[in-house]
C-alpha atoms as a PDB file:
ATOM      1  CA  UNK A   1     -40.041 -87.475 109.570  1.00  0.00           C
ATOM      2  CA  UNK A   2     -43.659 -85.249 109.515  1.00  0.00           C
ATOM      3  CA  UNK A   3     -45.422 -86.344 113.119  1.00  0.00           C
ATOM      4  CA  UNK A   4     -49.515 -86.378 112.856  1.00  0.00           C
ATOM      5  CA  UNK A   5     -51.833 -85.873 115.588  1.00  0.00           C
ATOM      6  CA  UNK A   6     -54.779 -88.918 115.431  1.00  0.00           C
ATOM      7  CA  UNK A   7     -57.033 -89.675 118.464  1.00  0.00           C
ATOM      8  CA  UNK A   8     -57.813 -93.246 118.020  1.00  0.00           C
ATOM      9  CA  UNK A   9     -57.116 -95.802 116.083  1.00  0.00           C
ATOM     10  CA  UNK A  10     -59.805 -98.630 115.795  1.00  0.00           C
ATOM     11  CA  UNK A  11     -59.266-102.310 114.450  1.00  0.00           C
ATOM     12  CA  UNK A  12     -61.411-104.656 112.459  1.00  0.00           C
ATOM     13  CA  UNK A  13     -64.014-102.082 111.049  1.00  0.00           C
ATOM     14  CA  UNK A  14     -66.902-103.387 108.827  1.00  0.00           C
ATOM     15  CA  UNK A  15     -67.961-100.073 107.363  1.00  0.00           C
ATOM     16  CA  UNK A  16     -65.312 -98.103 106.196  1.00  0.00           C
ATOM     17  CA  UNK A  17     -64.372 -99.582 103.244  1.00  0.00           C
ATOM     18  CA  UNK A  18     -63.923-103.210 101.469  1.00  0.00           C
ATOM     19  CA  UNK A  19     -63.469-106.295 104.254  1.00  0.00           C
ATOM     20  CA  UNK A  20     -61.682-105.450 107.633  1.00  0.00           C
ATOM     21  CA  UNK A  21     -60.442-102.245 108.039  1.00  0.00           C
ATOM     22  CA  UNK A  22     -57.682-100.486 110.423  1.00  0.00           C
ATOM     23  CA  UNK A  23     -59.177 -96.640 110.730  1.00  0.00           C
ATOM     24  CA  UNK A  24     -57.169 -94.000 111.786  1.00  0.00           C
ATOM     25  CA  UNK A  25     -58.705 -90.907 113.215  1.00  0.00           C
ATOM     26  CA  UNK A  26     -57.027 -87.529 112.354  1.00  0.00           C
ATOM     27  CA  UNK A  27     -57.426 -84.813 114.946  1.00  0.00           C
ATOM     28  CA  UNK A  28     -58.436 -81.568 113.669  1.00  0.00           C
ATOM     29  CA  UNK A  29     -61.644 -80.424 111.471  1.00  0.00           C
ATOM     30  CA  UNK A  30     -62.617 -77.128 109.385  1.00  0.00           C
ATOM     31  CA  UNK A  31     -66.674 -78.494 109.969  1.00  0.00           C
ATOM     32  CA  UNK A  32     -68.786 -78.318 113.037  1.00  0.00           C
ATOM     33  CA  UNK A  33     -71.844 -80.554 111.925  1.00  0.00           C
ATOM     34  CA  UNK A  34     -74.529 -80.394 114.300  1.00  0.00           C
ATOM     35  CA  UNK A  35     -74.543 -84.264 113.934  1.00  0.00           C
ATOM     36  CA  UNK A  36     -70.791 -85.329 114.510  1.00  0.00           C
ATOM     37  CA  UNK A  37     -70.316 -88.416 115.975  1.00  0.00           C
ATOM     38  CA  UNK A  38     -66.687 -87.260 117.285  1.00  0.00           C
ATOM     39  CA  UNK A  39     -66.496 -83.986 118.804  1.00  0.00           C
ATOM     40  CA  UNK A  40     -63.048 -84.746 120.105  1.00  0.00           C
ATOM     41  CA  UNK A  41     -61.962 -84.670 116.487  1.00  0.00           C
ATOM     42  CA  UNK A  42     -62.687 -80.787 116.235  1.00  0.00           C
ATOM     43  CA  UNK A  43     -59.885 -79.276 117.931  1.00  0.00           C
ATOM     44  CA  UNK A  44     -56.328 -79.457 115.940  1.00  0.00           C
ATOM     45  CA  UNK A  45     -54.846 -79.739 119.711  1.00  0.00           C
ATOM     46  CA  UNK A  46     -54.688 -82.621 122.343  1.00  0.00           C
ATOM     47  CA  UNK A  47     -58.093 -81.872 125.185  1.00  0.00           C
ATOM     48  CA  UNK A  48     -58.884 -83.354 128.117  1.00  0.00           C
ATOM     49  CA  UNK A  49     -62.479 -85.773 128.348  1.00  0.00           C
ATOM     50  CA  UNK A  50     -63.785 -86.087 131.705  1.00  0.00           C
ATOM     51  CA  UNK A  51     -66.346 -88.913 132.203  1.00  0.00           C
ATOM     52  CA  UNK A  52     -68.066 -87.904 135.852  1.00  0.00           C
ATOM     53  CA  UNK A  53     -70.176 -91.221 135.589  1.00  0.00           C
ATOM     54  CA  UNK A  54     -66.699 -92.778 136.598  1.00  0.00           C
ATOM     55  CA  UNK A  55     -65.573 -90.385 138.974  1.00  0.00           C
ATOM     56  CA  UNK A  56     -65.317 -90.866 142.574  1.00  0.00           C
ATOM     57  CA  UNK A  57     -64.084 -87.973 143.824  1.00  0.00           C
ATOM     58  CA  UNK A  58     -61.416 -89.014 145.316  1.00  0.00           C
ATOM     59  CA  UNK A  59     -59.266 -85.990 144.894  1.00  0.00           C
ATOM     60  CA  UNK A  60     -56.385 -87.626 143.343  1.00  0.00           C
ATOM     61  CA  UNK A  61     -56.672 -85.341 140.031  1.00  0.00           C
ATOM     62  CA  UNK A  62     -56.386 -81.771 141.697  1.00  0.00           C
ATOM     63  CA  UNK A  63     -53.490 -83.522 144.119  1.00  0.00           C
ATOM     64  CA  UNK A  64     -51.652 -84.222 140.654  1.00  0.00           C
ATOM     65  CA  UNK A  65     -52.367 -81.379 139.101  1.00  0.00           C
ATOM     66  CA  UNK A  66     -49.331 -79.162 139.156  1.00  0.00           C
ATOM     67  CA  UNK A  67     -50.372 -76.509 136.768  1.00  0.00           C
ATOM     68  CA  UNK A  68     -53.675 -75.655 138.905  1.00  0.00           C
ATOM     69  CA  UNK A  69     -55.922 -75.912 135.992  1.00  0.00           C
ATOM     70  CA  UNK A  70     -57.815 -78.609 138.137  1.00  0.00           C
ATOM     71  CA  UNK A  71     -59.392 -77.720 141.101  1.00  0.00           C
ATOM     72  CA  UNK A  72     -62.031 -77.853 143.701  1.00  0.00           C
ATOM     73  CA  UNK A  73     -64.555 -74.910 144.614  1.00  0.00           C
ATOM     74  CA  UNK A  74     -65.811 -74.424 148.534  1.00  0.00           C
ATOM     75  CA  UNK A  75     -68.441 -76.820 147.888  1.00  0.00           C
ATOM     76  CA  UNK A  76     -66.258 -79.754 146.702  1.00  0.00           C
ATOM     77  CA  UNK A  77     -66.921 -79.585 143.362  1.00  0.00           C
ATOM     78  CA  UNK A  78     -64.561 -79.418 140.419  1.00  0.00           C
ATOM     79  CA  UNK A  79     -63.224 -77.173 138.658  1.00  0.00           C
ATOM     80  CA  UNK A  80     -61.642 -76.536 135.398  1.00  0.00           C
ATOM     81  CA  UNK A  81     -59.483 -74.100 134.035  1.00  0.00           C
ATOM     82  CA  UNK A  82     -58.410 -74.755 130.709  1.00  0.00           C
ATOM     83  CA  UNK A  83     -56.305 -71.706 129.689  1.00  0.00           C
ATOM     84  CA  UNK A  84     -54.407 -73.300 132.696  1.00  0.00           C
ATOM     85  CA  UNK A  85     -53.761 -76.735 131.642  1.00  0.00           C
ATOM     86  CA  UNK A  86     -50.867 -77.372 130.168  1.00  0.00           C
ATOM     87  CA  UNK A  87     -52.063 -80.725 128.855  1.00  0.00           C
ATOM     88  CA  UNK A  88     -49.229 -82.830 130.743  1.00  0.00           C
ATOM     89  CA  UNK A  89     -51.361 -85.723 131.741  1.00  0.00           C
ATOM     90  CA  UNK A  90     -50.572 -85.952 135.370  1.00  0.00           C
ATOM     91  CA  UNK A  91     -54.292 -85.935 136.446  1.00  0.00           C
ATOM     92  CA  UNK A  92     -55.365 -88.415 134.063  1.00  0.00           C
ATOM     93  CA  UNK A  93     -52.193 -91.019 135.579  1.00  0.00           C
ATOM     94  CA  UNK A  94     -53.300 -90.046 138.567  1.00  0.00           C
ATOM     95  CA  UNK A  95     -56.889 -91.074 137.938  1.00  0.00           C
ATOM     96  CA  UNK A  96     -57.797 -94.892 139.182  1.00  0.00           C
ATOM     97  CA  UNK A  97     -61.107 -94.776 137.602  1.00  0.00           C
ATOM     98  CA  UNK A  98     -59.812 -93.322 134.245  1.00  0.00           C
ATOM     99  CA  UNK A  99     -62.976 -90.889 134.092  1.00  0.00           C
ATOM    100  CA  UNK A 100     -59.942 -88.605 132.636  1.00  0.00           C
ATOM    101  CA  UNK A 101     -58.965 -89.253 129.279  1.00  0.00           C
ATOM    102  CA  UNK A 102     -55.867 -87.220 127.044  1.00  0.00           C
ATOM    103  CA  UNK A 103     -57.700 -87.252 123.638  1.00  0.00           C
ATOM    104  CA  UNK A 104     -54.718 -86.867 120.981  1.00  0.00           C
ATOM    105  CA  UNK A 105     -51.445 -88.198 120.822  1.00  0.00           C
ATOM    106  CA  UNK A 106     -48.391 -87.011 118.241  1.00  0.00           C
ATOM    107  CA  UNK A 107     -47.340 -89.936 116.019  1.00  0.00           C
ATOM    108  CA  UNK A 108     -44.956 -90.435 113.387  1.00  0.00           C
ATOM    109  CA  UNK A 109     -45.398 -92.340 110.299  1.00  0.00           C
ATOM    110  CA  UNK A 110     -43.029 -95.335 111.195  1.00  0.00           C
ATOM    111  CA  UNK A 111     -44.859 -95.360 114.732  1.00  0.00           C
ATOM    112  CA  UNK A 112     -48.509 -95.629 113.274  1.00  0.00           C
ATOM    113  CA  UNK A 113     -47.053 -98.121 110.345  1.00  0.00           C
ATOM    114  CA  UNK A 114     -45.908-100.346 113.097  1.00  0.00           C
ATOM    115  CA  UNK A 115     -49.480-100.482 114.510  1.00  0.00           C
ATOM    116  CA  UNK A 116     -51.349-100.823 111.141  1.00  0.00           C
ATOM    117  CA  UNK A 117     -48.362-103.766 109.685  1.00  0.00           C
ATOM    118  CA  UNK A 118     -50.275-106.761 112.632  1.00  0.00           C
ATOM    119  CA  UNK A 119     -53.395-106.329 110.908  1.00  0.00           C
ATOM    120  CA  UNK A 120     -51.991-106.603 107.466  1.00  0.00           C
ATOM    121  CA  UNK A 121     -52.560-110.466 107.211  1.00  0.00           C
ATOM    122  CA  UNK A 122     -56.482-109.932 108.176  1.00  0.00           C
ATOM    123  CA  UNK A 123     -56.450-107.157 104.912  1.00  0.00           C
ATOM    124  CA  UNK A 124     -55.080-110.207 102.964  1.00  0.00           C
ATOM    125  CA  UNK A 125     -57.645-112.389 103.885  1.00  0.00           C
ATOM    126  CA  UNK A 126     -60.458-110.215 103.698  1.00  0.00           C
ATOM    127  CA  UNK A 127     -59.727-107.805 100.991  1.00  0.00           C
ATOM    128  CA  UNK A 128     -59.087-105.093 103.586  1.00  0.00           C
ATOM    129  CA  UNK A 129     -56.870-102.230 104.189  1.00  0.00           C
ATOM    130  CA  UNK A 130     -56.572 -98.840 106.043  1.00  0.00           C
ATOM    131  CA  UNK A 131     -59.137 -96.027 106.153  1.00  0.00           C
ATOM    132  CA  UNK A 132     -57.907 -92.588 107.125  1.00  0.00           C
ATOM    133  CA  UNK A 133     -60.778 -91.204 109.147  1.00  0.00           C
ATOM    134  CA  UNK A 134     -61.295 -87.959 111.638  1.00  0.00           C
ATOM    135  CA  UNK A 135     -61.518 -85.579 111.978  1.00  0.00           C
ATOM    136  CA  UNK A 136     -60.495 -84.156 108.614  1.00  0.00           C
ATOM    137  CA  UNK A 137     -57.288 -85.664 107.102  1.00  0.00           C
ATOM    138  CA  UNK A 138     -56.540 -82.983 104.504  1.00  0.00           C
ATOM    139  CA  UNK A 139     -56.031 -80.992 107.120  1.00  0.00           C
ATOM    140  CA  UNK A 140     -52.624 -82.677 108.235  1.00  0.00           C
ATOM    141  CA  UNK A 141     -52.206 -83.345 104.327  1.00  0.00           C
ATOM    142  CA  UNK A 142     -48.531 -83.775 104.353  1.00  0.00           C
ATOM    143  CA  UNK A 143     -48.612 -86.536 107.147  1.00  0.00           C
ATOM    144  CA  UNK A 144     -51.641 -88.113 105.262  1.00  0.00           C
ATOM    145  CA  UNK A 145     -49.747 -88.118 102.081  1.00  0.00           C
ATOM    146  CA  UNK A 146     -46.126 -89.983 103.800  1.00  0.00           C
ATOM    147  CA  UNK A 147     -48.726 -92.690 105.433  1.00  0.00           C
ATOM    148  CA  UNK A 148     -50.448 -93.408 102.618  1.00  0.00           C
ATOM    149  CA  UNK A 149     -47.075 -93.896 100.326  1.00  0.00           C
ATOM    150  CA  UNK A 150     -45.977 -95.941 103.421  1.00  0.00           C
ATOM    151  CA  UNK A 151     -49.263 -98.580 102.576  1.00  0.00           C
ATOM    152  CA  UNK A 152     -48.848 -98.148  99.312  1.00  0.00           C
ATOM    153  CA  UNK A 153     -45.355 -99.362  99.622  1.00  0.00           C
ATOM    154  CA  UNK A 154     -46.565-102.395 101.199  1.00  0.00           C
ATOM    155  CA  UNK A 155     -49.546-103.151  98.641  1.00  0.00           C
ATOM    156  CA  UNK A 156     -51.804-101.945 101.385  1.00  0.00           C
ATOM    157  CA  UNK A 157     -55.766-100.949  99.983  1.00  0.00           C
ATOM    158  CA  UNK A 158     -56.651 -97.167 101.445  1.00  0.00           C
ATOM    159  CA  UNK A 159     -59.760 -95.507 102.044  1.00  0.00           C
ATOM    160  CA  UNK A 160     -60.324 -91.765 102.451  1.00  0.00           C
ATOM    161  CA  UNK A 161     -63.086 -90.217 104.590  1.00  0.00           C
ATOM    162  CA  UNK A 162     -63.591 -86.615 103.883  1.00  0.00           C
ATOM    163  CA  UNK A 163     -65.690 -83.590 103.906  1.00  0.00           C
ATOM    164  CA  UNK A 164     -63.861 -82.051 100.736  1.00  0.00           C
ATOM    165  CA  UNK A 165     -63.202 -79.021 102.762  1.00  0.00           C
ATOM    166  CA  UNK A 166     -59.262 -78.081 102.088  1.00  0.00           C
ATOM    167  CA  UNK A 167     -57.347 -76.385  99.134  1.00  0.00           C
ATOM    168  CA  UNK A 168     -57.079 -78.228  95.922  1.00  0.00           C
ATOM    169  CA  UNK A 169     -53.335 -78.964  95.678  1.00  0.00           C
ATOM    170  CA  UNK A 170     -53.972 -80.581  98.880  1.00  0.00           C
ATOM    171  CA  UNK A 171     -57.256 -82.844  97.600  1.00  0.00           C
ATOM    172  CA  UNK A 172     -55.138 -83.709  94.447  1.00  0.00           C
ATOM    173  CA  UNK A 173     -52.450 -85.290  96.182  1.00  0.00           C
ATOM    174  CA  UNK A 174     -54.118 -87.439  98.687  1.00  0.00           C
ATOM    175  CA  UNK A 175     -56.859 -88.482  95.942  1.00  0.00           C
ATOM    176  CA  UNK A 176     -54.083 -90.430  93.897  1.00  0.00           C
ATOM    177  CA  UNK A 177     -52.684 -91.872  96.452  1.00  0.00           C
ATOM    178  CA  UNK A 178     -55.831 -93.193  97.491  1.00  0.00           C
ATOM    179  CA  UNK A 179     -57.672 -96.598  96.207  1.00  0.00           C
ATOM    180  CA  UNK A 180     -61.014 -95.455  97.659  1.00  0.00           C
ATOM    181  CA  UNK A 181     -62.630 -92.074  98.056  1.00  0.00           C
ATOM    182  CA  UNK A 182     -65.858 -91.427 100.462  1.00  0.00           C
ATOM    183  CA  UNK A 183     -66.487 -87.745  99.641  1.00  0.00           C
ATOM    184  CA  UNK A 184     -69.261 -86.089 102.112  1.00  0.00           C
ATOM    185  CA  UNK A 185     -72.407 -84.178 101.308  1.00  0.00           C
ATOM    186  CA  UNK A 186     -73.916 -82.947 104.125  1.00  0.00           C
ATOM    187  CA  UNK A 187     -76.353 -80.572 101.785  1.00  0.00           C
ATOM    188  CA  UNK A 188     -76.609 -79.529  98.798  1.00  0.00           C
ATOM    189  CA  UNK A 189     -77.938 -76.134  99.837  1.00  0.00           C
ATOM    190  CA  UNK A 190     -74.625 -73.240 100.090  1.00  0.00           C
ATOM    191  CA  UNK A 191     -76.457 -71.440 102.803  1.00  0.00           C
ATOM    192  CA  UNK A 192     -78.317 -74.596 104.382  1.00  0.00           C
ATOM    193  CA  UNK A 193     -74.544 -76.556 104.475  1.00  0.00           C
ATOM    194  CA  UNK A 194     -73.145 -72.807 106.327  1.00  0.00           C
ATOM    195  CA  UNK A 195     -76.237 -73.246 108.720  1.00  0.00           C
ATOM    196  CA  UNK A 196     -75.650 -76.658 110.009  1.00  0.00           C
ATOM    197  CA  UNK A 197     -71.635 -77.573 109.401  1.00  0.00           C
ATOM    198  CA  UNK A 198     -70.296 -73.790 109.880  1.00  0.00           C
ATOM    199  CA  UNK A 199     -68.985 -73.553 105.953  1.00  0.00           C
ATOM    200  CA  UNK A 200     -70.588 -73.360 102.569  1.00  0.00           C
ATOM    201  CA  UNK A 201     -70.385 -76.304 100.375  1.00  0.00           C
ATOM    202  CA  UNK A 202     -68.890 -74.297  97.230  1.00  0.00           C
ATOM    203  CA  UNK A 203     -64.802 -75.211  97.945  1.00  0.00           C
ATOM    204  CA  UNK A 204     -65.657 -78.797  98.930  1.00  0.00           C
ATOM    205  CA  UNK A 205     -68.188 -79.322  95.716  1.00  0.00           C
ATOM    206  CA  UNK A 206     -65.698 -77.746  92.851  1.00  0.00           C
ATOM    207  CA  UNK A 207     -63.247 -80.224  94.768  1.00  0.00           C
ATOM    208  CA  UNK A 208     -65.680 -82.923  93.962  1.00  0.00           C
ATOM    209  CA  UNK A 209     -66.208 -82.014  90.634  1.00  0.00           C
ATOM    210  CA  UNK A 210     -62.387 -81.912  90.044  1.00  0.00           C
ATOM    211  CA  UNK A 211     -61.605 -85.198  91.646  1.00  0.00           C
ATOM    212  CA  UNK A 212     -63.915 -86.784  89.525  1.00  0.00           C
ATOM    213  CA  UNK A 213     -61.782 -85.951  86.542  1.00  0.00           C
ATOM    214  CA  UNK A 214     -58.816 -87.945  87.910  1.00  0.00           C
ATOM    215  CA  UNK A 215     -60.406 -90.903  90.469  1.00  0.00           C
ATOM    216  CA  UNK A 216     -62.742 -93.572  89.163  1.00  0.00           C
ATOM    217  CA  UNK A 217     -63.804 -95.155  92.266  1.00  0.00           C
ATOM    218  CA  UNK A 218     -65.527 -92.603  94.689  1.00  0.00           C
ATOM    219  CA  UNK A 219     -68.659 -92.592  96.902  1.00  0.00           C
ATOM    220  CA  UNK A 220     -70.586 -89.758  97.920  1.00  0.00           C
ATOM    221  CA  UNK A 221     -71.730 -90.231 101.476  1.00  0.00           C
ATOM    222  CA  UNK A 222     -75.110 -88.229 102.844  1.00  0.00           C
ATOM    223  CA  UNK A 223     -76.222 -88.206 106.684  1.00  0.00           C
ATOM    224  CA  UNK A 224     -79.845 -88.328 107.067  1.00  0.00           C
ATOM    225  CA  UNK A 225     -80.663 -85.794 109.531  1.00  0.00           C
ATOM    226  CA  UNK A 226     -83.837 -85.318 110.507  1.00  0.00           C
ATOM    227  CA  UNK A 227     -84.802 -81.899 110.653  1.00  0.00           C
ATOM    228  CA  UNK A 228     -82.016 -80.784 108.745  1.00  0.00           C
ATOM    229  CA  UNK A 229     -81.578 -82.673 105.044  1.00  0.00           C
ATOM    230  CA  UNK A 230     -84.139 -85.308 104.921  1.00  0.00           C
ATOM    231  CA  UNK A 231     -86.454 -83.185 103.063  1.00  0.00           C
ATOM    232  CA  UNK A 232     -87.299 -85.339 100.132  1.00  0.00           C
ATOM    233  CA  UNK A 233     -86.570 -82.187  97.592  1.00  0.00           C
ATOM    234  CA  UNK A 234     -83.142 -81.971  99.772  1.00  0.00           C
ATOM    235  CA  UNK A 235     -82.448 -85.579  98.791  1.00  0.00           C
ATOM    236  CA  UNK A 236     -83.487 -85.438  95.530  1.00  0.00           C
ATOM    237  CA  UNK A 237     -81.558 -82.245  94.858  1.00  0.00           C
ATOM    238  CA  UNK A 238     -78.287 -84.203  96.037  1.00  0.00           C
ATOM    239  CA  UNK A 239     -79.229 -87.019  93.845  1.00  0.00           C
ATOM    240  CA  UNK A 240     -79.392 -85.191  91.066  1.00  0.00           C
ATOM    241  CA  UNK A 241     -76.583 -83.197  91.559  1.00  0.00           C
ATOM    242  CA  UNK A 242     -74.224 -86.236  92.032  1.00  0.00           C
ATOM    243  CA  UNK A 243     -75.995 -87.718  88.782  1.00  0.00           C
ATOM    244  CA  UNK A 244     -75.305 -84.687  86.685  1.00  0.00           C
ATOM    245  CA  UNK A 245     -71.067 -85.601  87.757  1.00  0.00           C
ATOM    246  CA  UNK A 246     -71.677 -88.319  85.227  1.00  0.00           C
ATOM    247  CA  UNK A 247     -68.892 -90.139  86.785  1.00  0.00           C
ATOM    248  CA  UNK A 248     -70.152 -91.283  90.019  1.00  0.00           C
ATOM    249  CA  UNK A 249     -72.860 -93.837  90.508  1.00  0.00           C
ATOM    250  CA  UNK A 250     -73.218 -94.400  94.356  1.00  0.00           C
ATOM    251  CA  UNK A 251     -74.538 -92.775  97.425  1.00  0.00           C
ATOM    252  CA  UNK A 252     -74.046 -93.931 100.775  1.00  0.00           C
ATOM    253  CA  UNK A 253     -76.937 -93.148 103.442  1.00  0.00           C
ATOM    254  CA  UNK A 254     -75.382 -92.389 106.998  1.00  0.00           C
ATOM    255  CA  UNK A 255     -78.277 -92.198 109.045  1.00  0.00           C
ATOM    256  CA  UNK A 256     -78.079 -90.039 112.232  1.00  0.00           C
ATOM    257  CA  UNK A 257     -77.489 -91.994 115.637  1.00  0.00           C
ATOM    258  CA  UNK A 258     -76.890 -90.785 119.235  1.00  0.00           C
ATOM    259  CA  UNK A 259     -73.630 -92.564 119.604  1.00  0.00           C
ATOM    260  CA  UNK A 260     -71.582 -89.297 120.298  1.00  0.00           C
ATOM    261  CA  UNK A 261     -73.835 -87.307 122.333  1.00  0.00           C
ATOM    262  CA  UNK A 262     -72.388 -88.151 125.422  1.00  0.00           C
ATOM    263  CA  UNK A 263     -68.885 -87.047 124.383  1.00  0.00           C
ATOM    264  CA  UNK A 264     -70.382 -83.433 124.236  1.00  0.00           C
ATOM    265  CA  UNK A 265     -71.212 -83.681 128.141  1.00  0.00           C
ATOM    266  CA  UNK A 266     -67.067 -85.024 128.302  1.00  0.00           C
ATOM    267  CA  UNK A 267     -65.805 -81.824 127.207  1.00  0.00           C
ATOM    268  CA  UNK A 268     -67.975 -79.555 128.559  1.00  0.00           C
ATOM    269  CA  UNK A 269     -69.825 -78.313 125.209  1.00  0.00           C
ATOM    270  CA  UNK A 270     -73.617 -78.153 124.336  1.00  0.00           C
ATOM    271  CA  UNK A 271     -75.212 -80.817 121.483  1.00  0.00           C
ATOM    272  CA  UNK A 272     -77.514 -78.867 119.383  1.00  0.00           C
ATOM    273  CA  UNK A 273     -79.101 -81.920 118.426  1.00  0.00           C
ATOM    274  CA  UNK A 274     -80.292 -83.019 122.073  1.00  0.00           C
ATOM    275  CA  UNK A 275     -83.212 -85.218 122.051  1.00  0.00           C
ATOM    276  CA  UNK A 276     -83.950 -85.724 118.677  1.00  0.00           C
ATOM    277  CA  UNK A 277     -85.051 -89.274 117.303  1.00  0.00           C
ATOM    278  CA  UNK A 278     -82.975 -91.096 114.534  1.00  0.00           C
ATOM    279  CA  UNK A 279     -84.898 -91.666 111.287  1.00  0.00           C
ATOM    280  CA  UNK A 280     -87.174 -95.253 111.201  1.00  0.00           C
ATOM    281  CA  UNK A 281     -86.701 -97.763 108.580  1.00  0.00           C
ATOM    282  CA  UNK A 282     -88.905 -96.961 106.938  1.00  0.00           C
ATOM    283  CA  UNK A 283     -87.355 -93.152 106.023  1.00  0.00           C
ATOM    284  CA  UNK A 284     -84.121 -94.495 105.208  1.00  0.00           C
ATOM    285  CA  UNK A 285     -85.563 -96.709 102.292  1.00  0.00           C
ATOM    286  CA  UNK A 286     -87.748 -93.649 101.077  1.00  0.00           C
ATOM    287  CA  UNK A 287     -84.129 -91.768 100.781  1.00  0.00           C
ATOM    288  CA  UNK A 288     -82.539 -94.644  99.442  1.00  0.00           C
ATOM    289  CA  UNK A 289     -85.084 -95.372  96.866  1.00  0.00           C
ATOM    290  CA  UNK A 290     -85.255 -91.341  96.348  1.00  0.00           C
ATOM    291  CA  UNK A 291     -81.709 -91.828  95.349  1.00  0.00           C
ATOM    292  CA  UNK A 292     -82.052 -94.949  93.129  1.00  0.00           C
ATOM    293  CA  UNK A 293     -85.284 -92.867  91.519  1.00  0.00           C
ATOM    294  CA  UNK A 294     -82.172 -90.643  89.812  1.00  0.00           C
ATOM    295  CA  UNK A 295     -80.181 -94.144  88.532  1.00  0.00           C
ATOM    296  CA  UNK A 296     -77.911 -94.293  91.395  1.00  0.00           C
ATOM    297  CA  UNK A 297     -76.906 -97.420  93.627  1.00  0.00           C
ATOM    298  CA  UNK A 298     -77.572 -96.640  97.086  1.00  0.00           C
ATOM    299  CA  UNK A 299     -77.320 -98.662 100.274  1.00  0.00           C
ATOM    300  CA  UNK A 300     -77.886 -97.307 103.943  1.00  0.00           C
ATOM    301  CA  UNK A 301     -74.773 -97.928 106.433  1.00  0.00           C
ATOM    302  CA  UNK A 302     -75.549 -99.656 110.071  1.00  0.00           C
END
């Protein structure tokens, strides 16, 4: 049985999809948006997050630490190797503040089915189902495509969450097996969409437009990020690009938050994005009604 590497795996969502929701978070991403949320999701391997608000250094991490990856310089201070660690997880046992988390853990499909089955009488009552999340899924397609045969199996609704950004065979598949598509554009701009996510948009759109020709029931999602595509011709080019498909009729408005910017200080990497304010009401309904200006449904995500 294929094994897939997820990093969390959150109950009871609201937003990812029709009623409650059980979303899985793949491991592993071909983007690099300035924006993400998840920066833990980037790496295809297990990391270690180190939270030094909870930290008391105590010492009990290096003293644990076998591999010497952890240790401490002459002025007591930290120190971490990473081309040393062997990712074992003795530090963050050893850890009674848990300011040392192992982000990524190897699953197999029966192991993950056995979580997702106790919330399967909630998805009854509430029309809900599972979301595959990240991360990028596609990128662990053939572990994606067993789990989502395995809720099929059991009448389960499923949700896909993805930037688009894989090989088509791969998009094909996992499409129709899927009730529910939310297809990402970050920008509609090749070079603008290199600029901000590290890749051009032209594999993910001709994935689009092919996807449309065999699923009826996806959902273009759009971060509003100011500073980066909230232009209003940025919008409006979107809009009218995803109203030329013919066969899609709604955009979902993610604005940017702040959620994830502490993560970045976790494992040790800079946010790009550092200080800048999320959009005000009163910009999201100017997008949204830019959007419903080209005969599109739009609603703005909380």
């Amino acid at each position: 049985m294929k094994k897939g590497l997820i990093f969390d795996v959150q109950r009871f969502s609201l937003h990812d999809g029709p009623g409650l929701r059980t979303l899985i978070f793949f491991k592993g991403c071909p983007l690099s948006c300035w924006w993400c949320s998840n920066p833990e999701s980037h790496s295809s391997l297990q990391e270690i997050m180190f939270d030094a608000r909870k930290c008391r250094a105590c010492g009990e991490c290096t003293a644990a630490c076998q591999s010497v990856a952890l240790t401490r310089d002459a002025e007591g201070h930290f120190v971490y190797r990473p081309e040393l660690c062997t990712l074992c997880g003795d530090c963050v046992e050893a850890c009674p503040q848990q300011a040392r988390r192992l982000v990524g853990r190897e699953v197999t499909v029966d192991e993950l089915m056995r979580e997702i089955e106790r919330d399967v009488p909630f998805f009854r009552r509430s029309g809900g189902g599972v979301t595959l999340g990240g991360g990028e899924p596609l990128l662990q397609a053939a572990f994606a495509q067993e789990l989502l045969k395995a809720c099929r199996e059991l009448g389960i609704h499923t949700a896909l969450e993805t930037s688009g950004y894989a090989a088509w065979p791969a998009v094909s598949r996992i499409g129709r097996l899927t009730d529910l598509v939310f297809f990402d554009i970050k920008h509609i701009d090749p070079a603008q969409h290199k600029r901000l996510t590290g890749v051009d948009n032209l594999t993910l759109l001709s994935n689009l437009e092919k996807l449309c020709q065999v699923h009826t029931n996806i959902i273009v999602r759009y971060p509003l990020v100011p500073g980066c595509n909230d232009d209003e011709a940025d919008i409006l080019a979107m809009a009218s690009y995803v109203k030329r498909l013919g066969r899609l009729s709604e955009v979902e408005l993610i604005p940017y938050h702040r959620y994830g910017e502490v993560k970045y200080v976790m494992l040790d990497r800079e946010y790009l994005l550092s200080g800048l304010s999320i959009p005000g009401p009163e910009k999201v309904a100017r997008a949204c009604e830019l959007i419903r200006s080209q005969g599109l449904r739009c609603q703005a995500s909380h």
